[in-house]
Protein backbone atom coordinates (compact mmCIF):
# COMPACT_ATOMS: atom_id res chain seq x y z
CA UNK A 1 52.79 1.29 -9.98
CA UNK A 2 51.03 -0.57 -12.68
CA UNK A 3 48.04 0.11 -14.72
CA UNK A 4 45.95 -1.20 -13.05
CA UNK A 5 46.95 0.29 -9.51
CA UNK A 6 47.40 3.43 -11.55
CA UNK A 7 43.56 3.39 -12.66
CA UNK A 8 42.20 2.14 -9.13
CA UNK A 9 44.26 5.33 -7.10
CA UNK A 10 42.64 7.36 -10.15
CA UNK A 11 39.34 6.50 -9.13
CA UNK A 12 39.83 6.71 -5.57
CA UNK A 13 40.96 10.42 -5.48
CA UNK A 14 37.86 10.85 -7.95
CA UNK A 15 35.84 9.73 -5.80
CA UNK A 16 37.78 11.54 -2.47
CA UNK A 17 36.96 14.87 -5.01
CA UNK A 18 33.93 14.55 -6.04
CA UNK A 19 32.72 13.85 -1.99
CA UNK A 20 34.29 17.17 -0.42
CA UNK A 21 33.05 20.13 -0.77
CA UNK A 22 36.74 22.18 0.46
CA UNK A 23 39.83 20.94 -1.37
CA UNK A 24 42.57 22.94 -1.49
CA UNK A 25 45.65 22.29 -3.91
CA UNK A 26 49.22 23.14 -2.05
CA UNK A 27 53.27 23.41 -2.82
CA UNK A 28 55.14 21.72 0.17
CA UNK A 29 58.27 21.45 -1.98
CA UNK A 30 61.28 22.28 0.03
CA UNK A 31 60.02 20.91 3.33
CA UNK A 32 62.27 18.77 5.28
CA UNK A 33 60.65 15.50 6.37
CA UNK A 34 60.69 16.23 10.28
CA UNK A 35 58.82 20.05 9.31
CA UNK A 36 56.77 18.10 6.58
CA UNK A 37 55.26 15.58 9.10
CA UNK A 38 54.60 18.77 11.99
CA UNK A 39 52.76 20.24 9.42
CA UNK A 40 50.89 16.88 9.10
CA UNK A 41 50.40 16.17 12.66
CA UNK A 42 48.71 20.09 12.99
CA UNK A 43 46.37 19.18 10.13
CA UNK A 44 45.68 15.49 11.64
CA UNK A 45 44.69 17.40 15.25
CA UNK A 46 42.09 18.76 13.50
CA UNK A 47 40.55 16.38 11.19
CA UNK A 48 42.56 17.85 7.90
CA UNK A 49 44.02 15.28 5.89
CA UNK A 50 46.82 15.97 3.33
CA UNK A 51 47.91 13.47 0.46
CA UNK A 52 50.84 14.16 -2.05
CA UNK A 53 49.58 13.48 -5.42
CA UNK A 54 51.00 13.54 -8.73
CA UNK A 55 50.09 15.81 -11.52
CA UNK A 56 49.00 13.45 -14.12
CA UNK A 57 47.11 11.34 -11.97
CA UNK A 58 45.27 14.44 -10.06
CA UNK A 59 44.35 15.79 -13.64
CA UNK A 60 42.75 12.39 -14.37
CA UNK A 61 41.13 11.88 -11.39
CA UNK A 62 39.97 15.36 -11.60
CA UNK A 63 38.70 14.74 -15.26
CA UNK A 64 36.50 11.67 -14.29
CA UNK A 65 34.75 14.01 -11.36
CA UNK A 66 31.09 15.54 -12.42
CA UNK A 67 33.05 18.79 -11.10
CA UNK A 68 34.91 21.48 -13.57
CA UNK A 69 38.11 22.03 -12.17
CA UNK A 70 39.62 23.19 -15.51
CA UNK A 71 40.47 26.08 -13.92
CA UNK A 72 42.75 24.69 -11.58
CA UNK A 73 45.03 22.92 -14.26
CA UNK A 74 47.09 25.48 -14.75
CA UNK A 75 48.70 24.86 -11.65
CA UNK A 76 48.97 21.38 -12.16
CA UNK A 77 52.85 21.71 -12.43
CA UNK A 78 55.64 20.73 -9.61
CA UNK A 79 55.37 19.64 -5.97
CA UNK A 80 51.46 19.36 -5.20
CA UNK A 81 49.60 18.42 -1.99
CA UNK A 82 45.79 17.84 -1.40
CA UNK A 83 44.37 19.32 1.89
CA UNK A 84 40.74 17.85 2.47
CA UNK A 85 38.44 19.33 4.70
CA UNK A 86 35.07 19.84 6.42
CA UNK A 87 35.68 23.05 6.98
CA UNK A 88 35.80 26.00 4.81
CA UNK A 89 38.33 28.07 6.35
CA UNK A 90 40.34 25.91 8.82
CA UNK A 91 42.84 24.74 6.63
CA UNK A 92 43.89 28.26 5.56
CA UNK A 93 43.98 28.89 9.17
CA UNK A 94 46.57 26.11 9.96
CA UNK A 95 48.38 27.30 6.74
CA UNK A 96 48.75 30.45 8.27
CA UNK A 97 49.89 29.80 11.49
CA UNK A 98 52.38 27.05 10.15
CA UNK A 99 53.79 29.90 8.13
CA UNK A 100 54.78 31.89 10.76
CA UNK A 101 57.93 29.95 11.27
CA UNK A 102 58.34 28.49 7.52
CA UNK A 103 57.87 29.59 3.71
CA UNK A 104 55.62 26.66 3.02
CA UNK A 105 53.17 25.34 2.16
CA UNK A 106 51.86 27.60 -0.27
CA UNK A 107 48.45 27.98 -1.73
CA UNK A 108 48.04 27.00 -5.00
CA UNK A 109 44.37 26.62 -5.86
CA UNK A 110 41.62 26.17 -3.83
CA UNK A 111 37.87 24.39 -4.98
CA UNK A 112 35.76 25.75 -1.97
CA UNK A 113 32.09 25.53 -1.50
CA UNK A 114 31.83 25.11 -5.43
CA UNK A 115 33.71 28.37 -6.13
CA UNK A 116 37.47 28.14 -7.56
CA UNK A 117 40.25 30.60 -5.35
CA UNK A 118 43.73 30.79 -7.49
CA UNK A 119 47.12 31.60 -6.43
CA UNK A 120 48.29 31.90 -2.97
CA UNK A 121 47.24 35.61 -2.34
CA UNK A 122 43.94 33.97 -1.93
CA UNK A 123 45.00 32.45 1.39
CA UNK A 124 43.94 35.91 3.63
CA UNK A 125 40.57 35.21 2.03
CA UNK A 126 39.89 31.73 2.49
CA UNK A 127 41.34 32.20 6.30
CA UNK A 128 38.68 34.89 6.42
CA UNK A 129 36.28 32.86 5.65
CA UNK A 130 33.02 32.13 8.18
CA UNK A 131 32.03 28.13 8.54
CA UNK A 132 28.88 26.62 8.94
CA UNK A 133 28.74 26.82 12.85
CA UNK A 134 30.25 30.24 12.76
CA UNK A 135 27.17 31.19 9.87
CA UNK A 136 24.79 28.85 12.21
CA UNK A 137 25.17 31.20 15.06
CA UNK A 138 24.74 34.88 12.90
CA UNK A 139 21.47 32.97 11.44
CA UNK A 140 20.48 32.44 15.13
CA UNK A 141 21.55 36.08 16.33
CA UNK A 142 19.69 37.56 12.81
CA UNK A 143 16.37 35.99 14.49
CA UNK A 144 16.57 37.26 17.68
CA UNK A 145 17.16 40.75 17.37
CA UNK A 146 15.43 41.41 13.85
CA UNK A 147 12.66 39.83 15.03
CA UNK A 148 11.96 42.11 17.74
CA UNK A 149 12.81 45.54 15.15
CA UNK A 150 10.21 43.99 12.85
CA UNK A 151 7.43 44.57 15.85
CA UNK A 152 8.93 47.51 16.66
CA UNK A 153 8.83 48.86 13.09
CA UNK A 154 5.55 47.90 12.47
CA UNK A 155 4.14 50.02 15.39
CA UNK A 156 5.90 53.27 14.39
CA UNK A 157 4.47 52.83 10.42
CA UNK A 158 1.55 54.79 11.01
CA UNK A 159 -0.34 50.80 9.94
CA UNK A 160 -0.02 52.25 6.71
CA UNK A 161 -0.24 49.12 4.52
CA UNK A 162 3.09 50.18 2.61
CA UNK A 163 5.02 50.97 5.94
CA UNK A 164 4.07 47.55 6.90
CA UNK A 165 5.03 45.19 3.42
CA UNK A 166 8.81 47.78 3.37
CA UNK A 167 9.81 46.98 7.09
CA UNK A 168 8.90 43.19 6.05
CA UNK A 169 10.61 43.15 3.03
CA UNK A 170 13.46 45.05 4.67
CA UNK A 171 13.68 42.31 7.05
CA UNK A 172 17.41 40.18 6.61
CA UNK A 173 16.31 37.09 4.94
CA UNK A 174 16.75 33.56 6.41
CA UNK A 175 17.47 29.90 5.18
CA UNK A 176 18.07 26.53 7.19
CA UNK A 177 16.28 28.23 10.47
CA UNK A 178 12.60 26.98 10.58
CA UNK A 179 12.83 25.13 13.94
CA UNK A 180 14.37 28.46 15.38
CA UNK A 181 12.14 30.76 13.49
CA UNK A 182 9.08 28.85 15.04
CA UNK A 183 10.88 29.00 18.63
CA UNK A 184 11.09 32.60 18.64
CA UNK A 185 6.95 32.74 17.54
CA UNK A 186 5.69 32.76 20.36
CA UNK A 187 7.90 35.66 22.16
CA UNK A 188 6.92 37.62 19.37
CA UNK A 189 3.25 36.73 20.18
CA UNK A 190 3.60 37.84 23.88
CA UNK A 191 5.12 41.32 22.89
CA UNK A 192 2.84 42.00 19.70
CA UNK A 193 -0.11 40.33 20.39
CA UNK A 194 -0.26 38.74 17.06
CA UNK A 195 -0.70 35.46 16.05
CA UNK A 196 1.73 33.21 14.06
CA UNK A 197 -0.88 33.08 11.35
CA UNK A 198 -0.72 37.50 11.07
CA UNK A 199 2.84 37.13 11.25
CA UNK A 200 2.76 34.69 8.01
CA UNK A 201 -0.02 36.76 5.96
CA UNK A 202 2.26 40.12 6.58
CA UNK A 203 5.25 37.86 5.05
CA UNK A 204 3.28 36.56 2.29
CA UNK A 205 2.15 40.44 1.12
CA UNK A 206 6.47 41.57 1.64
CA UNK A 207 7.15 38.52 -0.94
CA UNK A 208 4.26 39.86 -3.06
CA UNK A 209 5.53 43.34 -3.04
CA UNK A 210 8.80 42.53 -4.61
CA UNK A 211 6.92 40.73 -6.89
CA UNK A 212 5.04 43.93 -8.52
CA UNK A 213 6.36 47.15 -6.83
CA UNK A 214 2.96 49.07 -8.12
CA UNK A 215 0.76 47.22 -5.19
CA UNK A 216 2.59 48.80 -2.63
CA UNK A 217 2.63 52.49 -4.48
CA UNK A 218 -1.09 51.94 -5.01
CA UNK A 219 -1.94 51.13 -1.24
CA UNK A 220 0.33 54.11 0.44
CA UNK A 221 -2.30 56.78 -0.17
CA UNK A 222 -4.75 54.60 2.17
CA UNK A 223 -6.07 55.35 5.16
CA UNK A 224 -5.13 53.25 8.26
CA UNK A 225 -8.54 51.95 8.85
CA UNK A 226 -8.06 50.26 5.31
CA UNK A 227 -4.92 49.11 6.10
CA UNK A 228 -5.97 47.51 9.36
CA UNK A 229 -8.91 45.96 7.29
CA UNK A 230 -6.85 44.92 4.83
CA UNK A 231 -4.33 43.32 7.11
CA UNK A 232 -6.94 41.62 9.17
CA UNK A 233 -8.91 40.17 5.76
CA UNK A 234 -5.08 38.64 4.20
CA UNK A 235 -3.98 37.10 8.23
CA UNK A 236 -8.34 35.48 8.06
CA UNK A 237 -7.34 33.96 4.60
CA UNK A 238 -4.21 32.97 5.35
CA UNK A 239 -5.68 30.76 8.13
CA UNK A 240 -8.83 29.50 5.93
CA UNK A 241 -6.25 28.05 3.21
């Protein structure tokens, strides 16, 4: 390989690193070539791809990257294969199950979701890992039911004002869900018989009672007619602005 093949692989696999978000650095040393390509055809089946790099090169590449990956360059030494992946956990999976009838590969670094896993005890934990449609679905299954507690909750609080911001604040917190947030709105309108705007004003005052804890200890001696009133006044600003 010359120089300048040398320096145009280097900044392909910088590139190939600094675009995937799940790398993980194996040892399939040992491997004979018709075992070596199974474990290649089980990775190609599911959209893993593996690439036997050298050391020098990988440490280059790895250098030119706007990633860290100082940490993994202590196993930058012998046999080493790239897995890529889209998926957190699947190649740790495959690793697994390929290692049920053989001693390799084994794990020796892994770059996953920006967080470093070393050494190949870390391979139960990666495997353990959930993925994005697996996280996807317990986002979906967190709005369904807590949802319906919330309502719940909020009738058996006495409408005590500090009752009401706790069970809000208490309430499993959500990201990347909007369009299945708003879905489940108007269900929670039917069995309430609250609007979307009260729903957002009671969510506004749990985010302001984290904020400064002595609101809420200030409010809990009130009466539930001034909680109601005070509930109704936040939903009617709410709506204004």
């Amino acid at each position: 390989m010359t120089r300048e093949e040398k320096d145009l692989f280097i900044d392909t696999l910088a590139e190939k690193l600094e675009n995937s978000d799940n790398v993980y650095l194996t040892d399939v040393s040992g491997l004979p070539v018709r075992d070596s390509n199974e474990l290649r055809r089980l990775f190609f089946r599911e959209g893993v791809k593996m690439q036997v790099v050298k050391n020098s090169l990988l440490k280059k590449a790895m250098e030119k990257t706007g990633t860290n990956f100082e940490e993994a360059y202590e196993v930058l030494k012998g046999n080493t294969a790239l897995v890529f992946s889209e998926s957190d956990n699947l190649p740790a999976k495959i690793i697994k199950t390929f290692r049920k009838k053989f001693d390799r590969p084994i794990l020796k670094a892994a770059f996953v979701d920006s967080e470093f896993y070393l050494g190949d005890e870390q391979i139960e934990t990666l495997a353990m890992l959930k993925s994005r449609t697996e996280l996807i679905g317990d986002i979906i299954e967190l709005l369904q039911s807590p949802a319906k507690n919330v309502i719940s909750a909020l009738k058996s609080s006495s409408s005590k004002i500090s009752g009401i911001l706790k069970t809000l604040g208490d309430r499993p917190a959500t990201s990347d869900s909007v369009s299945v947030e708003d879905a489940n709105v108007e269900s929670l309108d039917k069995e309430s018989g609250e609007s979307k705007a009260d729903l957002e004003a009671k969510t506004d005052a749990a985010e302001e009672l984290k904020e400064d804890e002595e609101v809420a200890e200030e409010t809990e001696d009130n009466s539930n007619e001034e909680a109601a009133d005070m509930s109704e006044g936040e939903a009617d600003e709410s709506s204004k602005s």
